[in-house]
N, C-alpha and C. Protein backbone atom coordinates (compact mmCIF):
# COMPACT_ATOMS: atom_id res chain seq x y z
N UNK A 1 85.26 110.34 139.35
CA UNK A 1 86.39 110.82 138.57
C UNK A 1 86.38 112.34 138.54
N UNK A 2 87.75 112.97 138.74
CA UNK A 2 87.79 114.02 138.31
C UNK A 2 88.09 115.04 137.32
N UNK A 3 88.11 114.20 135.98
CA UNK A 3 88.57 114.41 134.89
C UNK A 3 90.17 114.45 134.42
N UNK A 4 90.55 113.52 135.48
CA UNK A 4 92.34 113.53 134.96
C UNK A 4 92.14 112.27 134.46
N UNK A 5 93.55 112.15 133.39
CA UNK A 5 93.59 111.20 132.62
C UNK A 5 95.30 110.81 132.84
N UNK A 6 95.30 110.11 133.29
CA UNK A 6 96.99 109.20 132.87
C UNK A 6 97.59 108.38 132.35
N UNK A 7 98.73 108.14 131.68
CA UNK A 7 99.12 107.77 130.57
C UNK A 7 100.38 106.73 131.56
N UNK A 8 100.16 105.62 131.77
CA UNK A 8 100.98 104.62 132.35
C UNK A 8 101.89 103.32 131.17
N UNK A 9 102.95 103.04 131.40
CA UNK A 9 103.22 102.09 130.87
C UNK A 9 103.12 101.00 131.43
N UNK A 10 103.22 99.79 131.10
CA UNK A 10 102.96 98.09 132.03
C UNK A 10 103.65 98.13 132.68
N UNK A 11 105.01 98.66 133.32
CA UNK A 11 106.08 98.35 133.84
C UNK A 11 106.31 98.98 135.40
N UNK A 12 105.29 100.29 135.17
CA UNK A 12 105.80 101.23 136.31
C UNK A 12 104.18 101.25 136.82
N UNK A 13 103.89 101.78 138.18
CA UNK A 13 102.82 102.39 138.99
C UNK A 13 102.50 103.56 138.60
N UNK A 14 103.76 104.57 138.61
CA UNK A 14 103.91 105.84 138.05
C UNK A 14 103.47 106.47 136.39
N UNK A 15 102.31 107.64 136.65
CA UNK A 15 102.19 107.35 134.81
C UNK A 15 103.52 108.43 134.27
N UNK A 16 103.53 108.22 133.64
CA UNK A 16 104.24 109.01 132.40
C UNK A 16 103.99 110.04 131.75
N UNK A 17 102.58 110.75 131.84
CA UNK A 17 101.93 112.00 131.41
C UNK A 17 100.44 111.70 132.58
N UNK A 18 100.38 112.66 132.49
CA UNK A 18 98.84 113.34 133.08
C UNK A 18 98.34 114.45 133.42
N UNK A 19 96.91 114.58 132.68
CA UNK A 19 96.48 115.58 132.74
C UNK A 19 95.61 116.12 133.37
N UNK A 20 95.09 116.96 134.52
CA UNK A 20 94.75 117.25 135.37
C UNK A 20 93.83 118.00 134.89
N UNK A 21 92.12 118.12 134.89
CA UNK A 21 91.07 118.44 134.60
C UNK A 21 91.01 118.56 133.00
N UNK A 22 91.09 117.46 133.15
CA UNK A 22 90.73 117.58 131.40
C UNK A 22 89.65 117.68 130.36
N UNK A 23 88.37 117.70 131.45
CA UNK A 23 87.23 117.67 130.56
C UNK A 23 86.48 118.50 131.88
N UNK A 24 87.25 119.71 132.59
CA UNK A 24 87.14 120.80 133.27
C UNK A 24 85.95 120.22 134.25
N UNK A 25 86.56 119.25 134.80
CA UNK A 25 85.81 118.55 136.06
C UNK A 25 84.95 117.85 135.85
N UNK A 26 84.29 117.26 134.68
CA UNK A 26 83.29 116.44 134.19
C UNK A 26 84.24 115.20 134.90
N UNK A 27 83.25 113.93 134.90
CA UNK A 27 83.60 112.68 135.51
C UNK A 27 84.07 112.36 134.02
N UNK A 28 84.74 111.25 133.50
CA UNK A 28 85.15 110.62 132.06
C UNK A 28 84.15 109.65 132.35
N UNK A 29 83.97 108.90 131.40
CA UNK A 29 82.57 108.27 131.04
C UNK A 29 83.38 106.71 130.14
N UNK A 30 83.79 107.18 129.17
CA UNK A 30 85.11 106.49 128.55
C UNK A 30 86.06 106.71 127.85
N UNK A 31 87.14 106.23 127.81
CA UNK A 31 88.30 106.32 126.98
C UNK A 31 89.01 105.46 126.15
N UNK A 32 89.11 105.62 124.87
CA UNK A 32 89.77 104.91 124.00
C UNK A 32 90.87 104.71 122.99
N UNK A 33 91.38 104.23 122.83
CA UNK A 33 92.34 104.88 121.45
C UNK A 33 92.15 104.65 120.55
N UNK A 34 92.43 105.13 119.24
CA UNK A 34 92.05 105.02 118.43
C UNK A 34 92.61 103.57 117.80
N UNK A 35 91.82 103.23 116.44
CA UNK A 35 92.28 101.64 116.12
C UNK A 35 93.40 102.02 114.85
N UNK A 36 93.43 103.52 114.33
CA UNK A 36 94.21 103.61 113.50
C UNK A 36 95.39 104.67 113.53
N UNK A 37 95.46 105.08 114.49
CA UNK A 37 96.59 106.31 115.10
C UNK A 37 96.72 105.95 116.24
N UNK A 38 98.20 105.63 116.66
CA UNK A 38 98.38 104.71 118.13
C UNK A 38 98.63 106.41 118.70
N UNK A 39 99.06 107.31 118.68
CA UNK A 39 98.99 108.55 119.43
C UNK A 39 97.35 108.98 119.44
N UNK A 40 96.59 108.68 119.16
CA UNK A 40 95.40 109.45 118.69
C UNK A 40 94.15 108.53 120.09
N UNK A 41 93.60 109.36 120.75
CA UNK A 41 92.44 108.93 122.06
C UNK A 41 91.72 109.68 121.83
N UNK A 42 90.04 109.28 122.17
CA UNK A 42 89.14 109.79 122.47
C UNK A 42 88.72 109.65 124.07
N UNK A 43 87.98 110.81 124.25
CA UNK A 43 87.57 110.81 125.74
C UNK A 43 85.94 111.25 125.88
N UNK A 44 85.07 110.60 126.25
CA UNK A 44 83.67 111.02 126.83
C UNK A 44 83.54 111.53 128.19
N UNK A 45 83.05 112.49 128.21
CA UNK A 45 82.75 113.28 129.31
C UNK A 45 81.16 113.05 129.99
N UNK A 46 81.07 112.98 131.18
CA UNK A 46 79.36 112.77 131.79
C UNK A 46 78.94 114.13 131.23
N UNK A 47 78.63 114.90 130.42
CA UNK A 47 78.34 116.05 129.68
C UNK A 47 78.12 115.87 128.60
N UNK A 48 78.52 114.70 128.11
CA UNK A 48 77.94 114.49 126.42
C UNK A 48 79.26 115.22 125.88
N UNK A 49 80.26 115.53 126.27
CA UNK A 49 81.57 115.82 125.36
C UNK A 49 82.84 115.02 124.71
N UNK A 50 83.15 115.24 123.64
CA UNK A 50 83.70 114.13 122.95
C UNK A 50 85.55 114.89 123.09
N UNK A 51 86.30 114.55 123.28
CA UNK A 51 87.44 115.34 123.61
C UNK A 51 88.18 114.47 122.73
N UNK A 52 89.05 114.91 121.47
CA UNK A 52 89.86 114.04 120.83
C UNK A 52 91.69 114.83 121.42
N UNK A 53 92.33 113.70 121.44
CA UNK A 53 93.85 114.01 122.03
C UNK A 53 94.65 113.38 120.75
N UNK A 54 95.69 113.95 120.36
CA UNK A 54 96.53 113.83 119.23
C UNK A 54 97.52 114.00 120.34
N UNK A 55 98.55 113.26 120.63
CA UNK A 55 99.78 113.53 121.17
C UNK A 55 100.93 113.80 120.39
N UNK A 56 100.81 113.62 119.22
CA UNK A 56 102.19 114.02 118.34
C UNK A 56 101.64 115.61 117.47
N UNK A 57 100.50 115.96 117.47
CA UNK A 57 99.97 117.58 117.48
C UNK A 57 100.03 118.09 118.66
N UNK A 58 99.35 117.66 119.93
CA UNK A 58 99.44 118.56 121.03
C UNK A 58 99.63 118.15 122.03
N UNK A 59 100.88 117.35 123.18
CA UNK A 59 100.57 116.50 124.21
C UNK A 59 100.12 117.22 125.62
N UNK A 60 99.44 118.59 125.45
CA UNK A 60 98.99 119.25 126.58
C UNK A 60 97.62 119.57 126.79
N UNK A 61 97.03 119.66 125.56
CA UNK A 61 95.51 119.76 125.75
C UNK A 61 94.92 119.24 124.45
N UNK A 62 93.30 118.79 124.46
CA UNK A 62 92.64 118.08 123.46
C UNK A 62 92.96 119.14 122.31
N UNK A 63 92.86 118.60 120.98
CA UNK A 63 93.06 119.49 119.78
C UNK A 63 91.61 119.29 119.10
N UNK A 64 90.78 118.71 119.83
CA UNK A 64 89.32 119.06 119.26
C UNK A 64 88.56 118.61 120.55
N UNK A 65 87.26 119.46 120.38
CA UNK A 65 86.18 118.81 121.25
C UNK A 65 84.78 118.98 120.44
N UNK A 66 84.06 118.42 120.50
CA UNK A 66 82.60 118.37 120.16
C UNK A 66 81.65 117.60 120.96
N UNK A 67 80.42 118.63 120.94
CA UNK A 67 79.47 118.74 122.51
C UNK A 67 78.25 117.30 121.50
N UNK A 68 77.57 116.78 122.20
CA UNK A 68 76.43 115.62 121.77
C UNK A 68 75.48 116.75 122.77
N UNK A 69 74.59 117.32 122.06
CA UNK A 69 73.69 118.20 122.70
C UNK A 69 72.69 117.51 122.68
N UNK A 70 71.80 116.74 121.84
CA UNK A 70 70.12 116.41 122.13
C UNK A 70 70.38 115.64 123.02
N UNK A 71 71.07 114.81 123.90
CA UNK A 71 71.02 113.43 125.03
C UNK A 71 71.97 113.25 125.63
N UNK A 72 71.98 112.78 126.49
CA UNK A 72 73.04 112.15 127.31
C UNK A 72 73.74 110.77 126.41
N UNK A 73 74.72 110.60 126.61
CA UNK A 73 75.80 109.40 125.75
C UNK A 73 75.92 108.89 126.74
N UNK A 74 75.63 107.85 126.87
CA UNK A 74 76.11 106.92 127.68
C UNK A 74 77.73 106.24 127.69
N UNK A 75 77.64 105.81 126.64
CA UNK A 75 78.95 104.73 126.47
C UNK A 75 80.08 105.32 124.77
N UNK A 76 80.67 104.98 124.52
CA UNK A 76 81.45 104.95 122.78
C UNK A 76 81.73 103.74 122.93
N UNK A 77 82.16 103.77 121.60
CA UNK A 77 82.84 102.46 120.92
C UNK A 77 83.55 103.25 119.70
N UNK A 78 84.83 102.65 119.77
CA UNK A 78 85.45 102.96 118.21
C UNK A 78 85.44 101.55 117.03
N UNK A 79 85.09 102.54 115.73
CA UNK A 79 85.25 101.78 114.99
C UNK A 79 86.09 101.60 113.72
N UNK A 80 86.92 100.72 113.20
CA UNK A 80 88.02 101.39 112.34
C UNK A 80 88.46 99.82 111.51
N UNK A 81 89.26 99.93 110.74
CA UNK A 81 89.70 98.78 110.11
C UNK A 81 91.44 98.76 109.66
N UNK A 82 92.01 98.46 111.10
CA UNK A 82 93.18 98.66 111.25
C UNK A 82 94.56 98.11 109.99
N UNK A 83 93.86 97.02 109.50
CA UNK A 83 94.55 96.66 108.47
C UNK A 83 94.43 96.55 106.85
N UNK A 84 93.81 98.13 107.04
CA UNK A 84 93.67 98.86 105.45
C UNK A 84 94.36 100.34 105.79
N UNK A 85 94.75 100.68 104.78
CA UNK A 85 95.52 102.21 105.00
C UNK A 85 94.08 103.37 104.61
N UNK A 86 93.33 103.24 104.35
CA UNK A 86 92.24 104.14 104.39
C UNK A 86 91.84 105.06 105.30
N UNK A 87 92.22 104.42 106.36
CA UNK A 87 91.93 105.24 107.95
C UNK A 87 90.84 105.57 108.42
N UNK A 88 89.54 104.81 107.89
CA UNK A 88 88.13 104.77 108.12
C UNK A 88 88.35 104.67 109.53
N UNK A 89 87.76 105.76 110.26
CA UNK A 89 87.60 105.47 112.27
C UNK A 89 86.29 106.05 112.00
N UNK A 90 85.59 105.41 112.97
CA UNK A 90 84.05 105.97 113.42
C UNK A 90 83.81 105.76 115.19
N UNK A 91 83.28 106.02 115.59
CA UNK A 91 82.66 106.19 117.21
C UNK A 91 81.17 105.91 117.19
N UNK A 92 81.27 104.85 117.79
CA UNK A 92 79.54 104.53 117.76
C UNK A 92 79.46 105.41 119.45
N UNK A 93 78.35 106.39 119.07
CA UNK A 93 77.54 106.53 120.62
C UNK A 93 76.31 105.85 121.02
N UNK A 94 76.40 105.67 122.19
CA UNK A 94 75.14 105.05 122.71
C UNK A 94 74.20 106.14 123.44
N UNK A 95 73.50 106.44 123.42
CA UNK A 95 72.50 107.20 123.92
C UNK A 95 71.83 106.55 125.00
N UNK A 96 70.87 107.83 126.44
CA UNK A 96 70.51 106.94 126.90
C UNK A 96 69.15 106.51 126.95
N UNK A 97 68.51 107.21 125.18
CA UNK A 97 67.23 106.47 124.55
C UNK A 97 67.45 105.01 124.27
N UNK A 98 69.07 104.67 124.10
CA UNK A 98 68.81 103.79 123.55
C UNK A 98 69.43 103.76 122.45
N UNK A 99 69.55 104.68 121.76
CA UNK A 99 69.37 105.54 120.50
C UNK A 99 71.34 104.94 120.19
N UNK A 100 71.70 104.34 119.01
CA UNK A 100 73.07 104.29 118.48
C UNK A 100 73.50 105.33 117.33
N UNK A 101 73.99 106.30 117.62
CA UNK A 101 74.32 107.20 116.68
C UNK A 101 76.07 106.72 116.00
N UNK A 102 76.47 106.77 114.78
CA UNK A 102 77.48 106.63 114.50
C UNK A 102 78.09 107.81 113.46
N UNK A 103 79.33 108.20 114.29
CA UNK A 103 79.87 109.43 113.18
C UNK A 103 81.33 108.90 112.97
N UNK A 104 81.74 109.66 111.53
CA UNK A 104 82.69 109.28 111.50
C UNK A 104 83.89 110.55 111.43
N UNK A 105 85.32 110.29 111.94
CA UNK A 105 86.39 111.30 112.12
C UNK A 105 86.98 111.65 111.03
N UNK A 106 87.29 112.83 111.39
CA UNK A 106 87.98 113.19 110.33
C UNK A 106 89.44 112.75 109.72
N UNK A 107 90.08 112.61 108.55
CA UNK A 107 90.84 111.63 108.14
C UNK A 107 92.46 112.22 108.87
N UNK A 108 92.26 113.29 108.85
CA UNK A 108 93.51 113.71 109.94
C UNK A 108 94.07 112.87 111.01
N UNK A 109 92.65 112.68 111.48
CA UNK A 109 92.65 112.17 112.96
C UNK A 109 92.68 110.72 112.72
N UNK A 110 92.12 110.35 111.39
CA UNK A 110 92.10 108.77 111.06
C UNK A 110 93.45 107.86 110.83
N UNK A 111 93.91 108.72 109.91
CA UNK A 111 94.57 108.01 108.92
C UNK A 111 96.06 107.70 109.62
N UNK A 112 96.76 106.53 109.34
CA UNK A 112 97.63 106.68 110.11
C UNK A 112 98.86 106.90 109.76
């Protein structure tokens, strides 16, 4: 991967947005959306970088990033409870100790 990301609907081949080095040539690792903001994705970078995308704040570049410095991340997972208005989201990381770290987002980014 070369760090582009595209935004396809079911219907077409063609995506609909994409962004071309988006995690400045890192491979993506994974991508998700969020369970409580249908505009709202996270992106992992082979760098241990966490890239959050808000498309109704910014549909041209991430509006946050934060680095996982002690280890390599292997994998995410989001976690959230879509049918409460609270907007609890969390990201489980996986490490590749092994190690499950879980943080949780900020309610900006949560709430929907």
């Amino acid at each position: 991967s070369d760090g582009s990301i595209r935004l396809h609907q079911m219907t077409s081949e063609y995506p609909l947005m994409q962004w071309n080095d988006s995690t400045n040539g890192q491979p993506i690792i994974a991508l998700q959306w969020a369970l409580t903001r249908p505009a709202v994705f996270f992106v992992l970078d082979a760098s241990s970088n966490i890239y959050i995308w808000d498309l109704l704040e910014n549909d041209l570049l991430p509006v946050a990033k934060q680095a996982i410095p002690s280890e390599n991340v292997v994998t995410m997972a989001l976690l959230g409870e879509t049918e409460k208005s609270s907007g609890l989201l969390g990201i489980a990381l996986a490490k590749e100790s092994g190690q499950i770290d879980i943080q949780y987002v900020k309610k900006n980014w949560a709430v929907p």
